[in-house]
PDB file of N, CA and C in Angstrom:
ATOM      1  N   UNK A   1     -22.840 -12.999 -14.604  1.00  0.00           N
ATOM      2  CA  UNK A   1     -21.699 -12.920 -13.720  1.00  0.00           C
ATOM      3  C   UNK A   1     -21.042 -11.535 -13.787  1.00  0.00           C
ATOM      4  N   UNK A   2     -21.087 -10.974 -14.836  1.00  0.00           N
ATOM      5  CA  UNK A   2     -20.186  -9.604 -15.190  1.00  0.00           C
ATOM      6  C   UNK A   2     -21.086  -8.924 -14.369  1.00  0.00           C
ATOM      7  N   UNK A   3     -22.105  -8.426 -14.601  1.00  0.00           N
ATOM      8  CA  UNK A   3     -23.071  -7.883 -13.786  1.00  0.00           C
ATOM      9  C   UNK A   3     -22.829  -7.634 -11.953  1.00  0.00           C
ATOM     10  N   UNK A   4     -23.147  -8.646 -11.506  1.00  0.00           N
ATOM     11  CA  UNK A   4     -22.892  -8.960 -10.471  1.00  0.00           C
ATOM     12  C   UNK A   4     -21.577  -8.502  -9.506  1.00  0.00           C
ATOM     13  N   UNK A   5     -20.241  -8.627 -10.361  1.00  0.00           N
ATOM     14  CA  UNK A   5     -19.193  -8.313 -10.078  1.00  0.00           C
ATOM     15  C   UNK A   5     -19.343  -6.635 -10.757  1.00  0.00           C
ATOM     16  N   UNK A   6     -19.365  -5.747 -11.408  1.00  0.00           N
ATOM     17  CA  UNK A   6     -19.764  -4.601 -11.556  1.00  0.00           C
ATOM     18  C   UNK A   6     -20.499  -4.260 -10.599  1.00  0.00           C
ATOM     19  N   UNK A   7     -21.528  -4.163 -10.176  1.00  0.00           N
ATOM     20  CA  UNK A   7     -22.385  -4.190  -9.520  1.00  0.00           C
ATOM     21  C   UNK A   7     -21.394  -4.432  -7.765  1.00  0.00           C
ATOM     22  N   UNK A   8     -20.997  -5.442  -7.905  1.00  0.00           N
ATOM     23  CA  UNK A   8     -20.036  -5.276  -6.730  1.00  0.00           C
ATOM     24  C   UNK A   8     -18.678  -4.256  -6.273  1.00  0.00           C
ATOM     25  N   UNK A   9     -18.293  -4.023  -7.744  1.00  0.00           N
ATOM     26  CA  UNK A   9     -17.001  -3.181  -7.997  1.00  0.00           C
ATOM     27  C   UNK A   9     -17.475  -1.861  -7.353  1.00  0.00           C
ATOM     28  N   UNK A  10     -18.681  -1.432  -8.099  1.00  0.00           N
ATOM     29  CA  UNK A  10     -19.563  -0.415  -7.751  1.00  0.00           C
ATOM     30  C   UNK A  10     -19.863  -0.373  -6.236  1.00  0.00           C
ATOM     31  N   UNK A  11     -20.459  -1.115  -5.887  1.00  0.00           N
ATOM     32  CA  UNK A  11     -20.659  -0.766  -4.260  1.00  0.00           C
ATOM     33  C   UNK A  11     -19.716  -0.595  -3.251  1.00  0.00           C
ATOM     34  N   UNK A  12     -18.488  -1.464  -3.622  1.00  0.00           N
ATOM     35  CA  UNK A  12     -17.039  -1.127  -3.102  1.00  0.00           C
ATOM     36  C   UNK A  12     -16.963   0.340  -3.154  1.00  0.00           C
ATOM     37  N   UNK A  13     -16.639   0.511  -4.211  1.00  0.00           N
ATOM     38  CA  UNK A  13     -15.838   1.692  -4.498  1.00  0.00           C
ATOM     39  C   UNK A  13     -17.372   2.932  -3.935  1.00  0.00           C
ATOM     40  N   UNK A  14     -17.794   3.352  -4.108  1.00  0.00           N
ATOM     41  CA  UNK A  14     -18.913   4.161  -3.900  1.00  0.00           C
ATOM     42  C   UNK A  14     -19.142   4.374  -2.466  1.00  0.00           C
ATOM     43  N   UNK A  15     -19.543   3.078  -1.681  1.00  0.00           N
ATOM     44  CA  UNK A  15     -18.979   3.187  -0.120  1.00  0.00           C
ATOM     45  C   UNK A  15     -17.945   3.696   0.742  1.00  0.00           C
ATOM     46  N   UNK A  16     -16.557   3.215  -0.181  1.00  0.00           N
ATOM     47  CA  UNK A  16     -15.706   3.543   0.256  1.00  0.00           C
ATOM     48  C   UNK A  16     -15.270   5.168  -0.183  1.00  0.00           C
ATOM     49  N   UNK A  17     -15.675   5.730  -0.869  1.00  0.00           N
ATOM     50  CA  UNK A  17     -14.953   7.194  -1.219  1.00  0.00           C
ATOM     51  C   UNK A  17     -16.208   7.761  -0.066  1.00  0.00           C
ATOM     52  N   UNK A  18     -17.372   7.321  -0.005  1.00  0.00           N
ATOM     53  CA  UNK A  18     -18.651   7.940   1.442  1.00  0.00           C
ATOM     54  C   UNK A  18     -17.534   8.174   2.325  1.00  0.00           C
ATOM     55  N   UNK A  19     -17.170   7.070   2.713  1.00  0.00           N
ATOM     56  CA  UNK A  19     -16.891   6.734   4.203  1.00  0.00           C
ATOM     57  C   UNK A  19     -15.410   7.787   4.212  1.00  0.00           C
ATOM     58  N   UNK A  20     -14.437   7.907   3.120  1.00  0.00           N
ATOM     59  CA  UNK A  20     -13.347   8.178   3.275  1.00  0.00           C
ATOM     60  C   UNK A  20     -13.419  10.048   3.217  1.00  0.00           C
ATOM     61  N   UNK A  21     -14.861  10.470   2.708  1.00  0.00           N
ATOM     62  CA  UNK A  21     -14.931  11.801   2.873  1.00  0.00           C
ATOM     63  C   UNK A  21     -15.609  12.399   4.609  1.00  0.00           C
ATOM     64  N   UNK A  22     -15.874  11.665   5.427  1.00  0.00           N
ATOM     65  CA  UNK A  22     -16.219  11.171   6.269  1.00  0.00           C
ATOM     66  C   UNK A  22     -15.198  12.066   7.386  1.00  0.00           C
ATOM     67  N   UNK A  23     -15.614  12.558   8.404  1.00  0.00           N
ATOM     68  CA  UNK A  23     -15.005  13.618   9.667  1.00  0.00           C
ATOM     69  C   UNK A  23     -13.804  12.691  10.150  1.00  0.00           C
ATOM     70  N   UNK A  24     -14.371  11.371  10.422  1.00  0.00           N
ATOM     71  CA  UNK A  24     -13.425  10.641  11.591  1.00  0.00           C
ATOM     72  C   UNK A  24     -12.601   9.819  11.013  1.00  0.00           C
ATOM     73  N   UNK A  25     -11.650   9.784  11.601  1.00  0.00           N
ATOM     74  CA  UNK A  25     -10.080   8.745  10.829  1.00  0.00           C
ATOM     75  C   UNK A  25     -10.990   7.402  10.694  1.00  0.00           C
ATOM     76  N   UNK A  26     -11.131   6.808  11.759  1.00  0.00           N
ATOM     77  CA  UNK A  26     -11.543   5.095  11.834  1.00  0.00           C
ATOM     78  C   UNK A  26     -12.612   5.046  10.596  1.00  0.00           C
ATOM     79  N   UNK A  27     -13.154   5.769  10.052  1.00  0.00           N
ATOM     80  CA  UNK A  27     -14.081   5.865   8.683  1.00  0.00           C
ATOM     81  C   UNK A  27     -13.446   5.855   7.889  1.00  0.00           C
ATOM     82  N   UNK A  28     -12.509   6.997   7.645  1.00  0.00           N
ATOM     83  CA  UNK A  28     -11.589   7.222   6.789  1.00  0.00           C
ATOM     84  C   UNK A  28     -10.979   5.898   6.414  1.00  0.00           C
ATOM     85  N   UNK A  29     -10.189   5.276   7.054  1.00  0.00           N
ATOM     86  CA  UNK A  29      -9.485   4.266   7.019  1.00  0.00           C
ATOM     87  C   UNK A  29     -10.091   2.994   6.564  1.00  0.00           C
ATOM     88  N   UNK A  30     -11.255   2.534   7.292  1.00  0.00           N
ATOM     89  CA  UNK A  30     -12.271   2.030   6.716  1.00  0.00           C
ATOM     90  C   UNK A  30     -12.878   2.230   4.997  1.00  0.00           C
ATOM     91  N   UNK A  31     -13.058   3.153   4.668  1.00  0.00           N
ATOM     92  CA  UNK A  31     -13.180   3.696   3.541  1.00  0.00           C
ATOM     93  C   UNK A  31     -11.996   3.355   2.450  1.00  0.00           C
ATOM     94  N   UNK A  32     -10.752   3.493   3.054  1.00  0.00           N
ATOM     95  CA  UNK A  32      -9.723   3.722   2.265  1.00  0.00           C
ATOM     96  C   UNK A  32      -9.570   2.056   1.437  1.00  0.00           C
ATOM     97  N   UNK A  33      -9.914   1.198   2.843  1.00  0.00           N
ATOM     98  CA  UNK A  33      -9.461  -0.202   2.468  1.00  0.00           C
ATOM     99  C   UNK A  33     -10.906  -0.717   1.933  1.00  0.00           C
ATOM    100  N   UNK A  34     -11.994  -0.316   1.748  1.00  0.00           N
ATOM    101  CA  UNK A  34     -13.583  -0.520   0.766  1.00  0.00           C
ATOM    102  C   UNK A  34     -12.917  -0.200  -0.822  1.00  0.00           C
ATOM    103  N   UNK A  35     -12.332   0.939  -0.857  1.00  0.00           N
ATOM    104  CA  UNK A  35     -11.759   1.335  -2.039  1.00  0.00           C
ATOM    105  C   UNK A  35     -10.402   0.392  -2.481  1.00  0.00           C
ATOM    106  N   UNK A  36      -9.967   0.068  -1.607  1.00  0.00           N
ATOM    107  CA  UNK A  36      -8.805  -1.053  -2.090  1.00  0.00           C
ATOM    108  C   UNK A  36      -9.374  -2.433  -2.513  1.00  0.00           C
ATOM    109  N   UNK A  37     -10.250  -2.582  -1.892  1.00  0.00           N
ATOM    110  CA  UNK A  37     -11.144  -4.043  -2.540  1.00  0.00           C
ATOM    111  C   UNK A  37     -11.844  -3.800  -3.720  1.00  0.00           C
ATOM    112  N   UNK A  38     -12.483  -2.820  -4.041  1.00  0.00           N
ATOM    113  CA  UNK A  38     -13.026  -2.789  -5.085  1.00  0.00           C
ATOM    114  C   UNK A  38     -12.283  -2.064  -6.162  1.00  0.00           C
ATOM    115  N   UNK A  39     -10.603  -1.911  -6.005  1.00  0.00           N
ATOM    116  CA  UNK A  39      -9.996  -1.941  -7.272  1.00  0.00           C
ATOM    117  C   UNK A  39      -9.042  -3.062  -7.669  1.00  0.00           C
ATOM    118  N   UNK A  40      -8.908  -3.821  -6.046  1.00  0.00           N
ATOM    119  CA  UNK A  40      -8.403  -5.017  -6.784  1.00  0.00           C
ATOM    120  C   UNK A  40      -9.304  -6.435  -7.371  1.00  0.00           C
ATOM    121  N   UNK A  41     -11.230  -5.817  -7.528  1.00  0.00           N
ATOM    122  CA  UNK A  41     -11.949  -6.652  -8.077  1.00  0.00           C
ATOM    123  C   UNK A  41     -11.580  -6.171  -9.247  1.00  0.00           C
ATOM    124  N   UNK A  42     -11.604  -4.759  -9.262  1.00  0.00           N
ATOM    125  CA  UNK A  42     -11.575  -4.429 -11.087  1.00  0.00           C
ATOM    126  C   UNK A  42     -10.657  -5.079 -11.545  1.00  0.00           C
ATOM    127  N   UNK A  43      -9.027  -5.134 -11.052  1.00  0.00           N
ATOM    128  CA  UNK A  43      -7.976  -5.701 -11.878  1.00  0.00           C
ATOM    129  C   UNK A  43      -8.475  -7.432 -12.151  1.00  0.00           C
ATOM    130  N   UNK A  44      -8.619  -7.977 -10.992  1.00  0.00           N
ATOM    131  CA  UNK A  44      -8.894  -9.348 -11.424  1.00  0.00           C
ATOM    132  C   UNK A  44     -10.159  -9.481 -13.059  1.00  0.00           C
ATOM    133  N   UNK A  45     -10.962  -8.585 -12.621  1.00  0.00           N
ATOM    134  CA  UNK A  45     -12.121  -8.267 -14.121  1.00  0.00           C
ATOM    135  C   UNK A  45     -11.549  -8.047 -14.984  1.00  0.00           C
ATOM    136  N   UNK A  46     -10.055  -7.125 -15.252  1.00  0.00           N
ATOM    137  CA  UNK A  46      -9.358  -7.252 -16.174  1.00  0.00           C
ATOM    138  C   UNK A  46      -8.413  -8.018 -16.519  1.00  0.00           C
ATOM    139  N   UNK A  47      -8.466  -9.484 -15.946  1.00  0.00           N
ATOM    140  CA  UNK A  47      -7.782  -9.793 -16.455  1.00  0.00           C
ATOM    141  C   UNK A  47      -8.691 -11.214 -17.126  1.00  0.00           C
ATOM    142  N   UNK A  48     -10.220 -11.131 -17.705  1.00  0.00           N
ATOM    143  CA  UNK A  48     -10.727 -12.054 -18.202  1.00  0.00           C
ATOM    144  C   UNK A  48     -11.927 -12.897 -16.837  1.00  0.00           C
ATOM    145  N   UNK A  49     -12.975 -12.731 -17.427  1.00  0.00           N
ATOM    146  CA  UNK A  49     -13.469 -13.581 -16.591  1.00  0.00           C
ATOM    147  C   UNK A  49     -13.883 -15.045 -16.822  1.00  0.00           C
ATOM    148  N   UNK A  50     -12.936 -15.780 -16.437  1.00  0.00           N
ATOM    149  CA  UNK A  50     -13.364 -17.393 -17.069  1.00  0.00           C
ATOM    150  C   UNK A  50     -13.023 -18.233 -15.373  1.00  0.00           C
ATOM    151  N   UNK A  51     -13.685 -19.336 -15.741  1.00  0.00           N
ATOM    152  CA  UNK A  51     -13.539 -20.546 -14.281  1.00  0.00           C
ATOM    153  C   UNK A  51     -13.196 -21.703 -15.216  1.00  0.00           C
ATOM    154  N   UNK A  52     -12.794 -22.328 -14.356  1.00  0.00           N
ATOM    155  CA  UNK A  52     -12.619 -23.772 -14.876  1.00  0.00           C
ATOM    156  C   UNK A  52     -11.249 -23.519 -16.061  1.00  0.00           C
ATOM    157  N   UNK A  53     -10.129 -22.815 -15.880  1.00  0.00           N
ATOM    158  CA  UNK A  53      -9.263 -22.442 -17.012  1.00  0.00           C
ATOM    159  C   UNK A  53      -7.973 -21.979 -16.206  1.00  0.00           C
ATOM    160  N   UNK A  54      -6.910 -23.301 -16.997  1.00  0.00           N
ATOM    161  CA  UNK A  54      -5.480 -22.811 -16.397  1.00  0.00           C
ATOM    162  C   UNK A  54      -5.179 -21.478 -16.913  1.00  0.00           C
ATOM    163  N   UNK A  55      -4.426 -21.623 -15.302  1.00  0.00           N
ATOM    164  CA  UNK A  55      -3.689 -19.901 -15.389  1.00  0.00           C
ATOM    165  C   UNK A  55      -2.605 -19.793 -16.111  1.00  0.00           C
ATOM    166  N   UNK A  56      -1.743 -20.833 -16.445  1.00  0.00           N
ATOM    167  CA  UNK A  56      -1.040 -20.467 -17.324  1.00  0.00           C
ATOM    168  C   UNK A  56      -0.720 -21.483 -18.428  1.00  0.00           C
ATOM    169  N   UNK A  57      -0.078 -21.383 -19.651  1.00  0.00           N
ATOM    170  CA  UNK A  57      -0.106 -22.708 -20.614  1.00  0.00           C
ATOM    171  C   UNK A  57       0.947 -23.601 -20.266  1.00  0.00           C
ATOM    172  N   UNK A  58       0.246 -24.217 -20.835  1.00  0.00           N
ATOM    173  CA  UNK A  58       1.782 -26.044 -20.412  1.00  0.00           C
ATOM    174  C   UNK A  58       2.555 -25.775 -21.234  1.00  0.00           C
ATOM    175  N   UNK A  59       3.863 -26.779 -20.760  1.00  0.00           N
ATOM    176  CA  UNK A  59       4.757 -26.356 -21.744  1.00  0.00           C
ATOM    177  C   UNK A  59       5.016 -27.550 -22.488  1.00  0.00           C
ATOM    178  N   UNK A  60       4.035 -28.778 -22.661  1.00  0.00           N
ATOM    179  CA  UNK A  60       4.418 -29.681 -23.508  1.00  0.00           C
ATOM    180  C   UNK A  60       3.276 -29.578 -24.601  1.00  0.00           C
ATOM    181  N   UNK A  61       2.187 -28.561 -24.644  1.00  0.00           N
ATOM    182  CA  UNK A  61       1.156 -28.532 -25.671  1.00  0.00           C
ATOM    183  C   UNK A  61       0.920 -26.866 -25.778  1.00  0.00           C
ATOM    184  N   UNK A  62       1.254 -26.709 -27.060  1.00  0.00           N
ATOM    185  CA  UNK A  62       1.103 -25.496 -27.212  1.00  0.00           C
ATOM    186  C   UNK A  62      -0.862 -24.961 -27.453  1.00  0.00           C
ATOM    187  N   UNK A  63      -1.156 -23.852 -27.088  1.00  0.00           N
ATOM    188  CA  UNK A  63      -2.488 -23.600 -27.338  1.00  0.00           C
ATOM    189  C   UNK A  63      -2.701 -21.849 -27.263  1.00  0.00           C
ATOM    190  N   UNK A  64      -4.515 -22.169 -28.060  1.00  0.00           N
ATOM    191  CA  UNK A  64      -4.408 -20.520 -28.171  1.00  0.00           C
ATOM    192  C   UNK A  64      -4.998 -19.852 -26.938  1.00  0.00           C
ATOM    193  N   UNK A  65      -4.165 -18.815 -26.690  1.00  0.00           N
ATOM    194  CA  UNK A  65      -3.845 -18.012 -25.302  1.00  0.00           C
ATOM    195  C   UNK A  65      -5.337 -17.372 -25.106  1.00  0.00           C
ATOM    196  N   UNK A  66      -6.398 -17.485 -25.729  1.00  0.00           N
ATOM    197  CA  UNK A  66      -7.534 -16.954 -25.649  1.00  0.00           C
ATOM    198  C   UNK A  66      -8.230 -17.838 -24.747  1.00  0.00           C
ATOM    199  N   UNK A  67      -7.958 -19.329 -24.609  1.00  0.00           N
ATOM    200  CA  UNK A  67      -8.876 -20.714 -23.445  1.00  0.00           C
ATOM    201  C   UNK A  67      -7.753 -20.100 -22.076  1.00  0.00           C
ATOM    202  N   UNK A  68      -6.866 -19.276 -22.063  1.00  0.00           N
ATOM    203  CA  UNK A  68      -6.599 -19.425 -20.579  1.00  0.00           C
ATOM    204  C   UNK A  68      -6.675 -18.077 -20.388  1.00  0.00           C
ATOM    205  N   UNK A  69      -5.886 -18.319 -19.117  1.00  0.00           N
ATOM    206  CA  UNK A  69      -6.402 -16.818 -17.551  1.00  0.00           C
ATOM    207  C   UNK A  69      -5.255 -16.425 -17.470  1.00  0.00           C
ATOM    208  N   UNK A  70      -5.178 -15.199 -17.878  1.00  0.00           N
ATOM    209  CA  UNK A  70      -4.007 -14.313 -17.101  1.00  0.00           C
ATOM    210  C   UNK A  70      -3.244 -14.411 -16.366  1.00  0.00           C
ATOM    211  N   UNK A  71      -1.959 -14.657 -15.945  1.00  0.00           N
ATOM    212  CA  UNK A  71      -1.385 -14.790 -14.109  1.00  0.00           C
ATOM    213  C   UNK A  71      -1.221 -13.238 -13.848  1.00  0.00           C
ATOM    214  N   UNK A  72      -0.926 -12.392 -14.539  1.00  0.00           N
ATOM    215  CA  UNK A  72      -0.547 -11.052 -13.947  1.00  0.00           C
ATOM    216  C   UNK A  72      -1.420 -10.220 -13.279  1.00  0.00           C
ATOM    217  N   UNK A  73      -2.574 -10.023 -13.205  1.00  0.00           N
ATOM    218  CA  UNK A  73      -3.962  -9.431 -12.694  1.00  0.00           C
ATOM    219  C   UNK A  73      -3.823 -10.300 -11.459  1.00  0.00           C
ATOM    220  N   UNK A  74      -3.818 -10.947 -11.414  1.00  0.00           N
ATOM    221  CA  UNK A  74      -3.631 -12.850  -9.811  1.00  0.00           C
ATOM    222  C   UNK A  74      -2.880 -12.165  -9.421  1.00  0.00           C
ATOM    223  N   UNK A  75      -1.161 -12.215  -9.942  1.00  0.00           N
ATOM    224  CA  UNK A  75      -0.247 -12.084  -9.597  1.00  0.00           C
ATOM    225  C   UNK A  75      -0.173 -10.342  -8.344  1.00  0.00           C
ATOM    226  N   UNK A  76      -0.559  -9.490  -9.016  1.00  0.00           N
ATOM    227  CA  UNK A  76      -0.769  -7.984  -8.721  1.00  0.00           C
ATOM    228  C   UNK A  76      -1.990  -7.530  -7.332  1.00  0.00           C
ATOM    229  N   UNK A  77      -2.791  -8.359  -7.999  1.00  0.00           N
ATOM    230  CA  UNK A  77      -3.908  -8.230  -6.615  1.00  0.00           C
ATOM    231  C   UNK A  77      -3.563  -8.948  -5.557  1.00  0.00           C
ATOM    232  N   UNK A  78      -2.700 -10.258  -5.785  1.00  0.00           N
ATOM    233  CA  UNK A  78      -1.916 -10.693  -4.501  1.00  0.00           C
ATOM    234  C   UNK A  78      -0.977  -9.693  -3.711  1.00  0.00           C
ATOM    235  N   UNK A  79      -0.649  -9.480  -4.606  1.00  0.00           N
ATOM    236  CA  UNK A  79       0.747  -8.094  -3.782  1.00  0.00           C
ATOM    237  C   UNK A  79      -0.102  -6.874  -3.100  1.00  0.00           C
ATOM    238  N   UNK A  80      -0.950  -6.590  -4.155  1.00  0.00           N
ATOM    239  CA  UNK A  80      -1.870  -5.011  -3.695  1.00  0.00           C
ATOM    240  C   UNK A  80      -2.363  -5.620  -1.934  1.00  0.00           C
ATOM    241  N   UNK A  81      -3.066  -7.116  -2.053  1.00  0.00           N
ATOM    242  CA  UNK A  81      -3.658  -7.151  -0.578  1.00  0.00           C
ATOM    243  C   UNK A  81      -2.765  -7.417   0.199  1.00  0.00           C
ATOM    244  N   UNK A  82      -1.431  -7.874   0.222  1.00  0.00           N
ATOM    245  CA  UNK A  82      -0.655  -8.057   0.993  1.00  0.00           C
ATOM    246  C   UNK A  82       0.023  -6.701   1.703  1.00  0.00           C
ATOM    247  N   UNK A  83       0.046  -5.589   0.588  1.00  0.00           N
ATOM    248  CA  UNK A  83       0.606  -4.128   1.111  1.00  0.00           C
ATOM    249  C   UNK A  83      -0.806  -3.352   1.312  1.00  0.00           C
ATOM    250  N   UNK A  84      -1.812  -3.740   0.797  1.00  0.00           N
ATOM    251  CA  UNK A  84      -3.228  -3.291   1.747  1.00  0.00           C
ATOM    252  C   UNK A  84      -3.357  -3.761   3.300  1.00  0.00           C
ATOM    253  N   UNK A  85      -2.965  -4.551   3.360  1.00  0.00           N
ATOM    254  CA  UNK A  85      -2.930  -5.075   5.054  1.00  0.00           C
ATOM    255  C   UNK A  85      -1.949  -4.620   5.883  1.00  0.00           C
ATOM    256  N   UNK A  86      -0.709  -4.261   4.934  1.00  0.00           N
ATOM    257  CA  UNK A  86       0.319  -3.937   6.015  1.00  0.00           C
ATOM    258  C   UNK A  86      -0.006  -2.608   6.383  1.00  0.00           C
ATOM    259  N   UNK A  87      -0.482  -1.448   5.674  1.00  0.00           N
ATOM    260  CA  UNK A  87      -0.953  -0.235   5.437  1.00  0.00           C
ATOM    261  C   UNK A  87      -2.239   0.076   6.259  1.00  0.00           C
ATOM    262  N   UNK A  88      -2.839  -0.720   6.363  1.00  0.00           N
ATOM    263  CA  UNK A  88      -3.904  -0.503   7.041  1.00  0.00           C
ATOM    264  C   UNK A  88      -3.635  -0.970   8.400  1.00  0.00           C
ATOM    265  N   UNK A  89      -2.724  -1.589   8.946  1.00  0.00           N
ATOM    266  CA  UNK A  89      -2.448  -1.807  10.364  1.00  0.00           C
ATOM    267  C   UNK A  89      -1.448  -0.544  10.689  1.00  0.00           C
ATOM    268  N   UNK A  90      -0.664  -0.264   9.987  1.00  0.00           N
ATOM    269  CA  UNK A  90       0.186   1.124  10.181  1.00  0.00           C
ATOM    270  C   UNK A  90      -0.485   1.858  10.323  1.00  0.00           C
ATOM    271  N   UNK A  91      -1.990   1.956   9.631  1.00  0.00           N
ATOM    272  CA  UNK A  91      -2.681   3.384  10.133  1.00  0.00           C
ATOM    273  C   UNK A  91      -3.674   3.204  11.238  1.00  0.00           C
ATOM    274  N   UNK A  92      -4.028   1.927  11.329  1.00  0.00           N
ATOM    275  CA  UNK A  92      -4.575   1.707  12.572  1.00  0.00           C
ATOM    276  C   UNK A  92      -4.078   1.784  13.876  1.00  0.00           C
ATOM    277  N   UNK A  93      -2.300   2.110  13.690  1.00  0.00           N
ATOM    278  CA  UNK A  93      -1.641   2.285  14.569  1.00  0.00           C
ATOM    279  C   UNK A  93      -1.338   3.480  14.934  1.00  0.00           C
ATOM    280  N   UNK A  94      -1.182   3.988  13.746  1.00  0.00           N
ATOM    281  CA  UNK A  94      -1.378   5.862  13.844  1.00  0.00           C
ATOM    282  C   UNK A  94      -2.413   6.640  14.783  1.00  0.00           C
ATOM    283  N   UNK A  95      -3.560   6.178  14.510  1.00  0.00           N
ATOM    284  CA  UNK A  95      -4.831   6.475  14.754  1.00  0.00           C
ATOM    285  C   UNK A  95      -5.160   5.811  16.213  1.00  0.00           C
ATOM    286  N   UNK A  96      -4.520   4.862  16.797  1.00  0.00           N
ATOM    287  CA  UNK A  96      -4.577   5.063  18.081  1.00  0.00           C
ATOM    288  C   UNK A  96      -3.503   5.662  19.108  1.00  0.00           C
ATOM    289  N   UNK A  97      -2.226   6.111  18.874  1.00  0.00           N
ATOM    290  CA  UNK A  97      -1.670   6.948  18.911  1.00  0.00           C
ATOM    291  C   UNK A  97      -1.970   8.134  18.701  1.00  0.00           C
ATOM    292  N   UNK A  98      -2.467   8.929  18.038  1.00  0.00           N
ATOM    293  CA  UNK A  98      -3.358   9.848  17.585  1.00  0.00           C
ATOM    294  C   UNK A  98      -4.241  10.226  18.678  1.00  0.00           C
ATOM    295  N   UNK A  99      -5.246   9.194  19.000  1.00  0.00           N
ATOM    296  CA  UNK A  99      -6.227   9.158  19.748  1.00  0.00           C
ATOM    297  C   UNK A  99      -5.716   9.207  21.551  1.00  0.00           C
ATOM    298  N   UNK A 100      -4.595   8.539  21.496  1.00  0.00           N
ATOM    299  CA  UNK A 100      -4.087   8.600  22.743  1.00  0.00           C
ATOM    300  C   UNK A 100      -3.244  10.154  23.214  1.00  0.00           C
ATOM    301  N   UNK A 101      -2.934  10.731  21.789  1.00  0.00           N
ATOM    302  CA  UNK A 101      -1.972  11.786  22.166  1.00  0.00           C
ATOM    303  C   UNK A 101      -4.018  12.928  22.325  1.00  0.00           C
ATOM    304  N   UNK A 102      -4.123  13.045  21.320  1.00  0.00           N
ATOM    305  CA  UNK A 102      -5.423  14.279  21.553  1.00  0.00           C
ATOM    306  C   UNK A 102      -6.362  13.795  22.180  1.00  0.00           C
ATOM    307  N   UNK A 103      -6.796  12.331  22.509  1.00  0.00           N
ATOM    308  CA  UNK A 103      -8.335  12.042  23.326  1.00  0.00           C
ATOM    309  C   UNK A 103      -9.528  12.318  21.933  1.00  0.00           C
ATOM    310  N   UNK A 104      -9.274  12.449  20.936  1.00  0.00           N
ATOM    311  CA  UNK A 104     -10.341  12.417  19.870  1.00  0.00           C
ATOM    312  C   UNK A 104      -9.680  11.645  18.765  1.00  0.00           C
ATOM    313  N   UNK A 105     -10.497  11.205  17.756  1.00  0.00           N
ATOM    314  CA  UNK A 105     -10.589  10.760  16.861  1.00  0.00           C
ATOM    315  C   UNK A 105     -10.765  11.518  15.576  1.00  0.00           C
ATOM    316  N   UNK A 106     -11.586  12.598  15.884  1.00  0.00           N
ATOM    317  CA  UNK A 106     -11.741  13.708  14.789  1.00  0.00           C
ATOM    318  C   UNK A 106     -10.865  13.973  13.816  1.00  0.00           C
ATOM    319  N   UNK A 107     -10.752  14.622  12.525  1.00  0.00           N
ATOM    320  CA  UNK A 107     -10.100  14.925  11.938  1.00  0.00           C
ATOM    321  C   UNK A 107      -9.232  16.363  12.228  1.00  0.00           C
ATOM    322  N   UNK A 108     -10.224  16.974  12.554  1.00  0.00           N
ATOM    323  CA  UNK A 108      -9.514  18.524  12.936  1.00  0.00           C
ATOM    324  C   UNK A 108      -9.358  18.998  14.393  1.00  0.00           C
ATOM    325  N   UNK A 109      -9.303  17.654  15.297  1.00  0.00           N
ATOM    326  CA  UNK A 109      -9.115  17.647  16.381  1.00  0.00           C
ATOM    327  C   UNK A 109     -10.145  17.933  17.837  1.00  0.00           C
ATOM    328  N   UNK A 110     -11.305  17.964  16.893  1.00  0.00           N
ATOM    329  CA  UNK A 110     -12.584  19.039  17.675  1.00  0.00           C
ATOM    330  C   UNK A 110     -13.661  17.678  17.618  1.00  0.00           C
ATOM    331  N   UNK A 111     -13.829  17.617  18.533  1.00  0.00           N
ATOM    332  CA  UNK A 111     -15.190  16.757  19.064  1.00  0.00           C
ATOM    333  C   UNK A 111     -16.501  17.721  17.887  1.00  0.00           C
ATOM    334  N   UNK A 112     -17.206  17.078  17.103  1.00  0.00           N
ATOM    335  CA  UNK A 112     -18.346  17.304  16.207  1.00  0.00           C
ATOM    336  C   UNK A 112     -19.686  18.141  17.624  1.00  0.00           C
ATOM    337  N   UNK A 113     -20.171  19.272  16.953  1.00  0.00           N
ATOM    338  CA  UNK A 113     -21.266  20.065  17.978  1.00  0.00           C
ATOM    339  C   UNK A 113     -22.360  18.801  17.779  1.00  0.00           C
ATOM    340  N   UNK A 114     -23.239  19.065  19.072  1.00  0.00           N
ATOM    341  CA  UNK A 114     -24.322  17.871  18.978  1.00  0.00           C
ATOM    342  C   UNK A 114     -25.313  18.994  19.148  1.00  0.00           C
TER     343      UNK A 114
END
């Protein structure tokens, strides 16, 4: 399982810094939010990888904090995607504004030579 999710963290992130070095905004942006997924896999990875295990302890049986799951890594990657979404529609809004004021998409304003 660790594997797999590494392995995933990795392709996130690796894609996304491609895409975000990339001429055109809509890549860019694209890119930006590849890289936001694959650091809010890492946090969830840090915070233990177990299934089947409350997130937090009861409060009528005490136990050792090593059988459960983190809430704060949960807690954090909830917030990160919630201000990843708002962020990424703000710039998707930019960027067609952008596109409407110059007629390109480009970064430096210049249609790419073919």
């Amino acid at each position: 399982m660790e594997i797999v999710l590494a392995l995933g963290i990795g392709a996130l992130a690796g894609s996304g810094i491609w895409l975000i070095l990339r001429p055109r905004t809509f890549q860019v942006i694209i890119g930006l939010s590849l890289l936001s997924y694959g650091v809010n896999l890492f946090i969830v990875a840090m915070g233990r990888l177990q299934t089947g295990t409350a997130p937090v302890l009861a409060t009528h049986a005490a136990g050792d904090p090593a059988h459960y799951a983190d809430p704060l890594p949960q807690a954090l990657v909830l917030t990160a995607i919630v201000i990843g979404f708002a962020t990424t529609a703000l710039f998707l809004v930019v960027l067609l504004a952008s596109r409407g004021l110059t007629g390109t998409d480009h970064v430096d304003g210049r249609e790419p030579e073919r």
